[in-house]
Protein backbone atom coordinates (compact mmCIF):
# COMPACT_ATOMS: atom_id res chain seq x y z
CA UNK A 1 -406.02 -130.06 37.60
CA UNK A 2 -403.61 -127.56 39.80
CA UNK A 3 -403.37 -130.62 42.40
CA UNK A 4 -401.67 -132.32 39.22
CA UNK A 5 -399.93 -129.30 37.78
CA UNK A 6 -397.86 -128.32 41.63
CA UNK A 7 -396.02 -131.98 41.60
CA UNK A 8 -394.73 -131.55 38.70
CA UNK A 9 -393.73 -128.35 38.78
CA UNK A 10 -391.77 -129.54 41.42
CA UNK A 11 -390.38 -132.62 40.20
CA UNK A 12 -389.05 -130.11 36.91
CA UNK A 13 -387.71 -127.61 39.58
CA UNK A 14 -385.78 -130.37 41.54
CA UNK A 15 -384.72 -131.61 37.70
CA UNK A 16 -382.91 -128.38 37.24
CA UNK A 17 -381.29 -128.00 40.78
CA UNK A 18 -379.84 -131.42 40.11
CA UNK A 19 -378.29 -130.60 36.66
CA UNK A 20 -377.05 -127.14 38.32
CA UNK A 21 -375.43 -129.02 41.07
CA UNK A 22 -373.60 -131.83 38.57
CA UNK A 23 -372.88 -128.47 35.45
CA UNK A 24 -369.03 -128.68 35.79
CA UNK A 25 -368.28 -125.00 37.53
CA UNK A 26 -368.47 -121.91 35.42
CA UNK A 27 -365.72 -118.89 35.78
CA UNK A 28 -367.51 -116.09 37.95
CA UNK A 29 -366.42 -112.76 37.35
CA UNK A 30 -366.24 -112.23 41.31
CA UNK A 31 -364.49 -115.09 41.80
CA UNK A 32 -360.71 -114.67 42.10
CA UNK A 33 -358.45 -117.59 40.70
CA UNK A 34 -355.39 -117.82 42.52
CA UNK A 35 -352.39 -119.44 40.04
CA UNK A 36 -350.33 -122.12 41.86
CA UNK A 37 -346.77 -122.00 40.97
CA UNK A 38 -343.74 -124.22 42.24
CA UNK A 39 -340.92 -121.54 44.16
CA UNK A 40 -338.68 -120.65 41.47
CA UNK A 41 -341.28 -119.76 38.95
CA UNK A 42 -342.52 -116.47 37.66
CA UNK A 43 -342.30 -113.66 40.54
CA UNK A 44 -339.89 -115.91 42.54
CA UNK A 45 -336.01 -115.63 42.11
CA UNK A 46 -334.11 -118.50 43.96
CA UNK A 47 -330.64 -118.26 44.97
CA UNK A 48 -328.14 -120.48 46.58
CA UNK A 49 -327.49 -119.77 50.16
CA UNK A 50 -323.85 -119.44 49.79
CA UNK A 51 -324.62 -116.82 47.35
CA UNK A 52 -326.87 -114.84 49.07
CA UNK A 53 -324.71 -114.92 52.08
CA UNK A 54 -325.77 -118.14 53.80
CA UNK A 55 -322.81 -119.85 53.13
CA UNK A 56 -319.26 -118.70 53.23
CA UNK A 57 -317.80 -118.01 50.27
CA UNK A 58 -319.69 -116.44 47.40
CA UNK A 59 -320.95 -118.72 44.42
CA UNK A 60 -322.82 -116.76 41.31
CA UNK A 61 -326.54 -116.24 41.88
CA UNK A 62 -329.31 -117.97 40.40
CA UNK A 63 -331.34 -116.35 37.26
CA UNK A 64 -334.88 -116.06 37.98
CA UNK A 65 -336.73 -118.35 35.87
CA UNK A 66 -338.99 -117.01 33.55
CA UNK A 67 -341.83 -119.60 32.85
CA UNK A 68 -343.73 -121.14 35.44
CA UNK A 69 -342.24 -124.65 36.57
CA UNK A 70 -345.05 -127.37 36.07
CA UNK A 71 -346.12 -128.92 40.22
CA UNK A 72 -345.07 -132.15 40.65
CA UNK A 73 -344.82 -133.70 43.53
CA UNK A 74 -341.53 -134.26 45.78
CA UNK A 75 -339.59 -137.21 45.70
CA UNK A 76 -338.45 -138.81 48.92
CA UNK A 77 -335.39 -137.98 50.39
CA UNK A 78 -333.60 -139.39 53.25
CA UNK A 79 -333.77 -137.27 56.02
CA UNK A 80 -331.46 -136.95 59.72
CA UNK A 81 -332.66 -139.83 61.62
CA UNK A 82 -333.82 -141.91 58.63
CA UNK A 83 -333.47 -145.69 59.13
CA UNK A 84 -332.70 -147.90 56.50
CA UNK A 85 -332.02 -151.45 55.39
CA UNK A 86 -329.04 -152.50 53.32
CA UNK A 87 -329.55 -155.78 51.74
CA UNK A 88 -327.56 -157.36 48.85
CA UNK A 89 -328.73 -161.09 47.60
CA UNK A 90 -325.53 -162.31 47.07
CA UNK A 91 -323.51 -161.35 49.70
CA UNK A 92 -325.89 -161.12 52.91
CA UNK A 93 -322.80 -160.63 55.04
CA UNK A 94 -322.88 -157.34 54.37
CA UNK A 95 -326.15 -157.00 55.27
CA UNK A 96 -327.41 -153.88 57.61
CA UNK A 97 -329.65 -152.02 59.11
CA UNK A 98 -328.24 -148.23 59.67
CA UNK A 99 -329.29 -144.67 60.96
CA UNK A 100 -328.79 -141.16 59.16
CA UNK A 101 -326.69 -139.63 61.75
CA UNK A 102 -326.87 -136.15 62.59
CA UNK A 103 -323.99 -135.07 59.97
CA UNK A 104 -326.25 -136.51 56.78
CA UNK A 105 -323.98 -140.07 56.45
CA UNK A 106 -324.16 -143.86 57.55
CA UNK A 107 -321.05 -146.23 57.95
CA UNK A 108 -321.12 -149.10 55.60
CA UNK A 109 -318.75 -152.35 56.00
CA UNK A 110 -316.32 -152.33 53.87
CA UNK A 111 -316.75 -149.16 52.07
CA UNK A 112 -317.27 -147.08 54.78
CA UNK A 113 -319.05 -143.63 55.21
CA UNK A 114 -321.94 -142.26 52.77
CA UNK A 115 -323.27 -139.38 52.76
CA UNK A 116 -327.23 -139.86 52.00
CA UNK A 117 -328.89 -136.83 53.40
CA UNK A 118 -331.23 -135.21 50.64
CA UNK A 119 -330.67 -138.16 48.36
CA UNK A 120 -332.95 -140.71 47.03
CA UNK A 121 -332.80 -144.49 47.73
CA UNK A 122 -332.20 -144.94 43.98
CA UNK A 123 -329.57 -142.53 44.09
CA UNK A 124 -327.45 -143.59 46.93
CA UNK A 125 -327.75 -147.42 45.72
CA UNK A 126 -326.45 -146.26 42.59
CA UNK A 127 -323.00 -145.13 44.65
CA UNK A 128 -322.79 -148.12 46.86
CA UNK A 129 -323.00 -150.71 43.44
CA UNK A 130 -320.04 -148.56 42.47
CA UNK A 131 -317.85 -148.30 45.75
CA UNK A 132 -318.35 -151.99 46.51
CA UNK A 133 -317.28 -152.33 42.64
CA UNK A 134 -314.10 -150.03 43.12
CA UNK A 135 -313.06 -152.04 46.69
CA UNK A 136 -313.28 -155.15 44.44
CA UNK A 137 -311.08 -153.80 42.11
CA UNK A 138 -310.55 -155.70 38.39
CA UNK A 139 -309.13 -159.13 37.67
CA UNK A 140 -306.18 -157.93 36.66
CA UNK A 141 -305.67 -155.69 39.91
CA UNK A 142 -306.46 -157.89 42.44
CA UNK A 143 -303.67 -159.59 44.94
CA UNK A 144 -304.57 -161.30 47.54
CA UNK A 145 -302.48 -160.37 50.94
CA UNK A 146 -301.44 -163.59 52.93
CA UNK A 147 -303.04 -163.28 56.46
CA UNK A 148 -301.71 -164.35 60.03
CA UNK A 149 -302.99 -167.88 60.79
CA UNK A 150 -303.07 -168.58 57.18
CA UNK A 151 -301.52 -171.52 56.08
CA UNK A 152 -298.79 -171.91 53.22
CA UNK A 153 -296.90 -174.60 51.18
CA UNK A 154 -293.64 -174.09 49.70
CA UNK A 155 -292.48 -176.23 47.02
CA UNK A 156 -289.39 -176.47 44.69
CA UNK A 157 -289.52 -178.56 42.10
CA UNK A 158 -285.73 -178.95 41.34
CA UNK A 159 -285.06 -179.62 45.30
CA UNK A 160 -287.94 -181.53 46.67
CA UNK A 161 -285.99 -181.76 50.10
CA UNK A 162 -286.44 -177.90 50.63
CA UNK A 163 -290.56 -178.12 50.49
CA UNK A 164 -292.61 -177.25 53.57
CA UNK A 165 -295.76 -176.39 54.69
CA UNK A 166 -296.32 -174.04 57.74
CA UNK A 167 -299.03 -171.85 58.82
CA UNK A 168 -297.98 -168.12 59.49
CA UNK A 169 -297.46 -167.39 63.12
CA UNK A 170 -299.79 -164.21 64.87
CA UNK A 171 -296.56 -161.83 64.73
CA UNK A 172 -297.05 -162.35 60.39
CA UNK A 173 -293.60 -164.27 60.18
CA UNK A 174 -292.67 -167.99 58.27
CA UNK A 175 -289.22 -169.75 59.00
CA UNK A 176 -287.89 -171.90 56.79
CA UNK A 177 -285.02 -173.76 56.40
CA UNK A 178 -281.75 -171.82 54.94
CA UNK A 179 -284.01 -168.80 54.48
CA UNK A 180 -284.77 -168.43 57.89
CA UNK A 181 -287.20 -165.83 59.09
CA UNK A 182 -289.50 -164.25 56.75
CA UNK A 183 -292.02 -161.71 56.40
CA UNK A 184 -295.54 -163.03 55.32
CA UNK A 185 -298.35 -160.90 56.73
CA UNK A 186 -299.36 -158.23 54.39
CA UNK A 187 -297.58 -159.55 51.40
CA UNK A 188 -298.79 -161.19 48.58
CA UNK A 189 -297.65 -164.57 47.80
CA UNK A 190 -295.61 -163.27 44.74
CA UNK A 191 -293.74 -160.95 46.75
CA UNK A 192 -293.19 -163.87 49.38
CA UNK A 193 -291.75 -165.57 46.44
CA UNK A 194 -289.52 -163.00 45.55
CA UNK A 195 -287.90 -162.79 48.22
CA UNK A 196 -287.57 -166.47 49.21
CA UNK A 197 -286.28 -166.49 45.96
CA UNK A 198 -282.99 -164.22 46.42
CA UNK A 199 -282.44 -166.00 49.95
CA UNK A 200 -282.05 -169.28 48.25
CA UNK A 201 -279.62 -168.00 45.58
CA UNK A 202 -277.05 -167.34 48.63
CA UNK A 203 -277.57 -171.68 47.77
CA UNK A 204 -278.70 -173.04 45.47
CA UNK A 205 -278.26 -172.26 41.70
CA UNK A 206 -281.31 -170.60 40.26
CA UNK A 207 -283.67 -171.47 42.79
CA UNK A 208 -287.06 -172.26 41.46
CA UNK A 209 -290.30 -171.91 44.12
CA UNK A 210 -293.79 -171.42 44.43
CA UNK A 211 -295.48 -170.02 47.57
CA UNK A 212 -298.77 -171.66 47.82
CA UNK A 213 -301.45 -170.50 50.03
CA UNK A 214 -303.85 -173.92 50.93
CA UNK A 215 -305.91 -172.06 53.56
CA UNK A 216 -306.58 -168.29 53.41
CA UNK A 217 -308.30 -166.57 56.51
CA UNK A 218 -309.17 -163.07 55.25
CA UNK A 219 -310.55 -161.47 52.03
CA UNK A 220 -308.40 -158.62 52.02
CA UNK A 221 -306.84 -157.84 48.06
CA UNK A 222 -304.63 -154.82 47.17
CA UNK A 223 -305.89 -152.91 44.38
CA UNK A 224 -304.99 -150.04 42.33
CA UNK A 225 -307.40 -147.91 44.42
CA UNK A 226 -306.06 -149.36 47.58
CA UNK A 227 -307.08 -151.98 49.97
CA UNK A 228 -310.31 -153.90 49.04
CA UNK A 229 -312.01 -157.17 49.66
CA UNK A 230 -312.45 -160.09 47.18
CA UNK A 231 -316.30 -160.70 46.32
CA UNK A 232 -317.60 -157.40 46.20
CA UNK A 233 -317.78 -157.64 41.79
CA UNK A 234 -320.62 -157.34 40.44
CA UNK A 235 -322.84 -156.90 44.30
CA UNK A 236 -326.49 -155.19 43.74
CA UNK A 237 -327.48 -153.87 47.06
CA UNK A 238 -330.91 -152.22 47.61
CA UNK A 239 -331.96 -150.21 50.33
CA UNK A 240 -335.71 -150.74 52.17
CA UNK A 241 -336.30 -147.66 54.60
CA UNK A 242 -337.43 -148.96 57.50
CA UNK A 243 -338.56 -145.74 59.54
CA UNK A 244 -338.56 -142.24 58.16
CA UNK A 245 -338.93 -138.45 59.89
CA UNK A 246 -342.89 -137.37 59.64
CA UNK A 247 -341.88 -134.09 56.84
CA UNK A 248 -342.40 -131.14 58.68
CA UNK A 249 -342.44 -127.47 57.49
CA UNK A 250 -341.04 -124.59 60.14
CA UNK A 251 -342.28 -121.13 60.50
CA UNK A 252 -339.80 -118.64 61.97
CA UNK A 253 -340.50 -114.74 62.88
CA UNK A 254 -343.50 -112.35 62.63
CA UNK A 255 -345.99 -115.37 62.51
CA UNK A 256 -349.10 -116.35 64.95
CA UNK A 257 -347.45 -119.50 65.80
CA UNK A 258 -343.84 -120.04 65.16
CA UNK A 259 -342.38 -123.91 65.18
CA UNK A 260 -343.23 -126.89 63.39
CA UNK A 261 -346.26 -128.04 61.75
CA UNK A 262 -346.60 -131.12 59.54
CA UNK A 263 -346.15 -131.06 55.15
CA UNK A 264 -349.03 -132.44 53.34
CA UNK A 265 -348.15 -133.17 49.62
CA UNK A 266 -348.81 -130.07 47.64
CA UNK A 267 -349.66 -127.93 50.44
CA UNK A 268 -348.71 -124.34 49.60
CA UNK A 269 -347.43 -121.22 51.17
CA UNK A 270 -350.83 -119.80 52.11
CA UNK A 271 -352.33 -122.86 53.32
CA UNK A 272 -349.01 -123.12 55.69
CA UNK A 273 -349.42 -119.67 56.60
CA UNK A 274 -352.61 -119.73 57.68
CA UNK A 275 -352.00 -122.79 59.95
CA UNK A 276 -348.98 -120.93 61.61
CA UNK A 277 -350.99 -118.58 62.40
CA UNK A 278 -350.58 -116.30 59.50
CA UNK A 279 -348.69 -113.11 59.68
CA UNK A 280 -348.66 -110.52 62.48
CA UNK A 281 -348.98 -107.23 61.85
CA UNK A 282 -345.10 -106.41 62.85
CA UNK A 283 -344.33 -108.98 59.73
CA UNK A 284 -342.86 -107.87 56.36
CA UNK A 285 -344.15 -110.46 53.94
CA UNK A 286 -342.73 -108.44 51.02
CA UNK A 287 -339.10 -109.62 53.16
CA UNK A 288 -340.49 -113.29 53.46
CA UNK A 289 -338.02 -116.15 52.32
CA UNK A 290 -337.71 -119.44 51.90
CA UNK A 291 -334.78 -121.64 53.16
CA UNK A 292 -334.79 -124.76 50.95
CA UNK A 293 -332.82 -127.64 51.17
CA UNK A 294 -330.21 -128.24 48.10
CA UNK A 295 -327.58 -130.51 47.24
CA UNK A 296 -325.36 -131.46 49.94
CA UNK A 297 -325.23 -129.00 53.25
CA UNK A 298 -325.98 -126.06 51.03
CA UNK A 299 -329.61 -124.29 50.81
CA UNK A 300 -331.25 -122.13 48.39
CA UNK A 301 -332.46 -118.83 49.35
CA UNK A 302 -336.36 -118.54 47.75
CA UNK A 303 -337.47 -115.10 47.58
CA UNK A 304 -341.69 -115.27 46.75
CA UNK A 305 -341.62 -111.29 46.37
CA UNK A 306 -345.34 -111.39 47.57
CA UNK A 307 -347.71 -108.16 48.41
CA UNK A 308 -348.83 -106.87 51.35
CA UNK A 309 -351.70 -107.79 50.35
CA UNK A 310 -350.48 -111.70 50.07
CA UNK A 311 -353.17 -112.77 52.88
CA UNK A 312 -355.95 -110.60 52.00
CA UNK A 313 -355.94 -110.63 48.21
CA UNK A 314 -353.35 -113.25 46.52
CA UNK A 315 -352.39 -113.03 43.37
CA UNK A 316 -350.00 -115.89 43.37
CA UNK A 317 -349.35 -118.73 45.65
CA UNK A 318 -346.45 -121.18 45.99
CA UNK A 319 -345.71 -125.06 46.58
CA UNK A 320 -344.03 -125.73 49.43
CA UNK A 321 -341.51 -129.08 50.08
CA UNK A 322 -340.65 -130.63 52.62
CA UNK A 323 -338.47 -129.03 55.59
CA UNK A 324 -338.49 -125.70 53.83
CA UNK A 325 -337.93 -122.94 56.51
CA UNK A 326 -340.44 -119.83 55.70
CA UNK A 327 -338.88 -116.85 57.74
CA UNK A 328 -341.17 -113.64 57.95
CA UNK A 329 -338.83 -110.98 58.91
CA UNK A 330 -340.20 -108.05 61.02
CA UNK A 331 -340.55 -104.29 58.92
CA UNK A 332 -337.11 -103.37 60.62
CA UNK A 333 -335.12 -106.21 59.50
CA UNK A 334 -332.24 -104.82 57.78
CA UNK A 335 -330.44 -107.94 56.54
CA UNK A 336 -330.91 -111.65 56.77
CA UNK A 337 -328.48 -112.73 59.14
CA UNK A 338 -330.14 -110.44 61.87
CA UNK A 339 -333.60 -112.34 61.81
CA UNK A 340 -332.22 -115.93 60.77
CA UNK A 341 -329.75 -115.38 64.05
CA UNK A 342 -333.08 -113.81 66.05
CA UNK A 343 -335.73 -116.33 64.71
CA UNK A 344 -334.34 -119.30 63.28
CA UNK A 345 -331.21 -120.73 65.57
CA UNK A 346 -332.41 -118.39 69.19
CA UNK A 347 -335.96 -119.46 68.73
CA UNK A 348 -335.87 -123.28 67.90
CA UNK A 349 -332.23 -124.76 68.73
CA UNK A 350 -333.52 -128.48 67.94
CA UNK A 351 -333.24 -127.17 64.24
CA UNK A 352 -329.14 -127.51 64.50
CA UNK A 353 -330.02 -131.28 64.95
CA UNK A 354 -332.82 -131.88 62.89
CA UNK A 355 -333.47 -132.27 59.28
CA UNK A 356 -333.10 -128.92 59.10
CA UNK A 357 -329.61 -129.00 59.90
CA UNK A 358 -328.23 -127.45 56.33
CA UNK A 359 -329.73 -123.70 57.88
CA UNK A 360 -326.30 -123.77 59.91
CA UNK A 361 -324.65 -121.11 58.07
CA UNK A 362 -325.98 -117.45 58.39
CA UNK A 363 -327.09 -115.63 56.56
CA UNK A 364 -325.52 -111.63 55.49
CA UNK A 365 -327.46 -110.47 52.21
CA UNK A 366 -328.17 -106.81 52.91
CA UNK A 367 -332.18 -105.77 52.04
């Protein structure tokens, strides 16, 4: 009878551990719950750089936000070095492949440069349907400019004897008979007309003409926004990145292992800390800041205000994005420029040529 009793003891033993082990998780009392809060949310004010000194100038601060922000994840940007496809369906001429260049913008045919640095794809396509829209120019705008090696007919229907046909010469000039020679290159036919127009009253009596171009070698149309191209209404292009910078995260100051190390989606302050090495003993983390990338060349200035406890007992941690800049200033520091000078731009010089390029400015908010 015990021989039957110890088997299933243990069967109703293992019965229990298994139910333990699959119970969702219960709140222990000696178990500290860290909150997870995006940088700008409760306990974290967030300034731009210009106004905390980064920049020159000074713009108004920031509030601090009261509630906390929920986590979402980042959405890509294009980064320095970025390389991208441009491809619209109905004009592939204007097809290209291009590179972010060190100062954030690519050259474009046509429309020329764009500044996509920190934008999305879906935002800088939104720009380029709207540039190649404005080069087009409207119906009513558009005059097309008579090109060298294009070829022209003038008739007059009153004095047939005075028609011609000629192609315009490389120097941009017609010649014609009685009017002799004219400026054609760069004008648009009506103007052409014009002014064959008051050369032929010197003979005839109300001279009637029409400046026909049969073969035109160039796109180029004035419009009122300038010069512009015919065939760029209505264009769609979309843009297929075609090799990206791996997001990084840098660690600058009183930290075990200043540099680089690579972002992981929703990887936070202390997780990044404690992979650079995590704080030396010289560091401030009450001082620490973030450096965050903004609109345009500007940054924001994230201030964490953590403990000095941060490490060894969090209360809070924070989300960091991609090519933030955590600087851990040393007890001394006595303003920001000092240690952004002294551990930022002296310490890693690639950063002035990197996706971290918008840290350029310095930084003079007094602790």
């Amino acid at each position: 009878m015990t021989h039957r009793i110890l088997p299933l003891a243990a069967h109703l033993a293992l019965c229990v551990v298994l139910s333990a082990c699959s119970a969702p998780p219960r709140a222990d009392a000696n178990l500290k719950q860290i909150p997870v809060t995006a940088t700008g949310a409760t306990g974290a004010t967030t300034k731009t750089a210009a106004a905390a000194g980064v920049g020159e100038g000074a713009v108004a601060a920031a509030a601090s936000t009261d509630a906390a922000a929920p986590v979402r994840p980042p959405g890509y940007a294009l980064m320095l070095g970025d390389e991208f496809d441009v491809r619209i369906l109905d004009a592939p001429q204007y097809d290209q492949t291009v590179k972010v260049r060190p100062d954030g913008k690519v050259n474009l045919s046509v429309i020329g440069s764009v500044y996509v640095a920190g934008r999305s794809p879906e935002d800088v396509e939104g720009e380029l349907r709207e540039r190649y829209a404005a080069a087009a120019g409207s119906m009513q705008q558009r005059e097309y400019l008579i090109h060298d090696n294009d070829e022209l007919e003038i008739k007059f229907p009153f004095y047939p004897q005075f028609n011609d046909q000629m192609r315009v010469r490389p120097d941009g000039k017609i010649t014609l008979q009685l009017a002799g020679t004219v400026q054609a290159q760069g004008l648009s036919p009506e103007e052409v007309e014009r002014e064959l127009r008051r050369r032929y009253a010197h003979y005839l009596k109300d001279p009637e003409l029409s400046v026909i171009v049969r073969t035109a070698t160039s796109q180029t149309v004035r419009t009122a926004n300038g010069m512009g191209r015919g065939g760029l209404a209505g264009l769609q292009p979309t843009i297929s990145v075609r090799s990206f910078q791996v997001p990084q995260v840098y660690f600058a100051g009183e930290v075990g292992r200043p540099g680089l190390i690579p972002y992981t989606p929703g990887m936070t302050l202390l997780q990044a800390l404690s992979e650079a090495g995590g704080n030396l003993p010289s560091g401030d983390v009450t001082k620490l800041v973030i450096l965050r990338k903004s609109a345009g060349q500007t940054a924001d200035l994230v201030r964490p205000h953590l403990s000095k406890t941060f490490r060894e007992a969090p209360t809070e941690d924070v989300v960091l994005q991609p090519y933030d800049v955590v600087v851990l200033p040393p007890t001394h520091a006595q303003n920001v420029a000092e240690w952004l000078d002294r551990y930022v731009y002296k310490l890693f010089a690639p950063l002035k040529n990197s996706s971290f390029s918008y840290v350029y400015s310095r930084a003079t908010t007094v602790y």
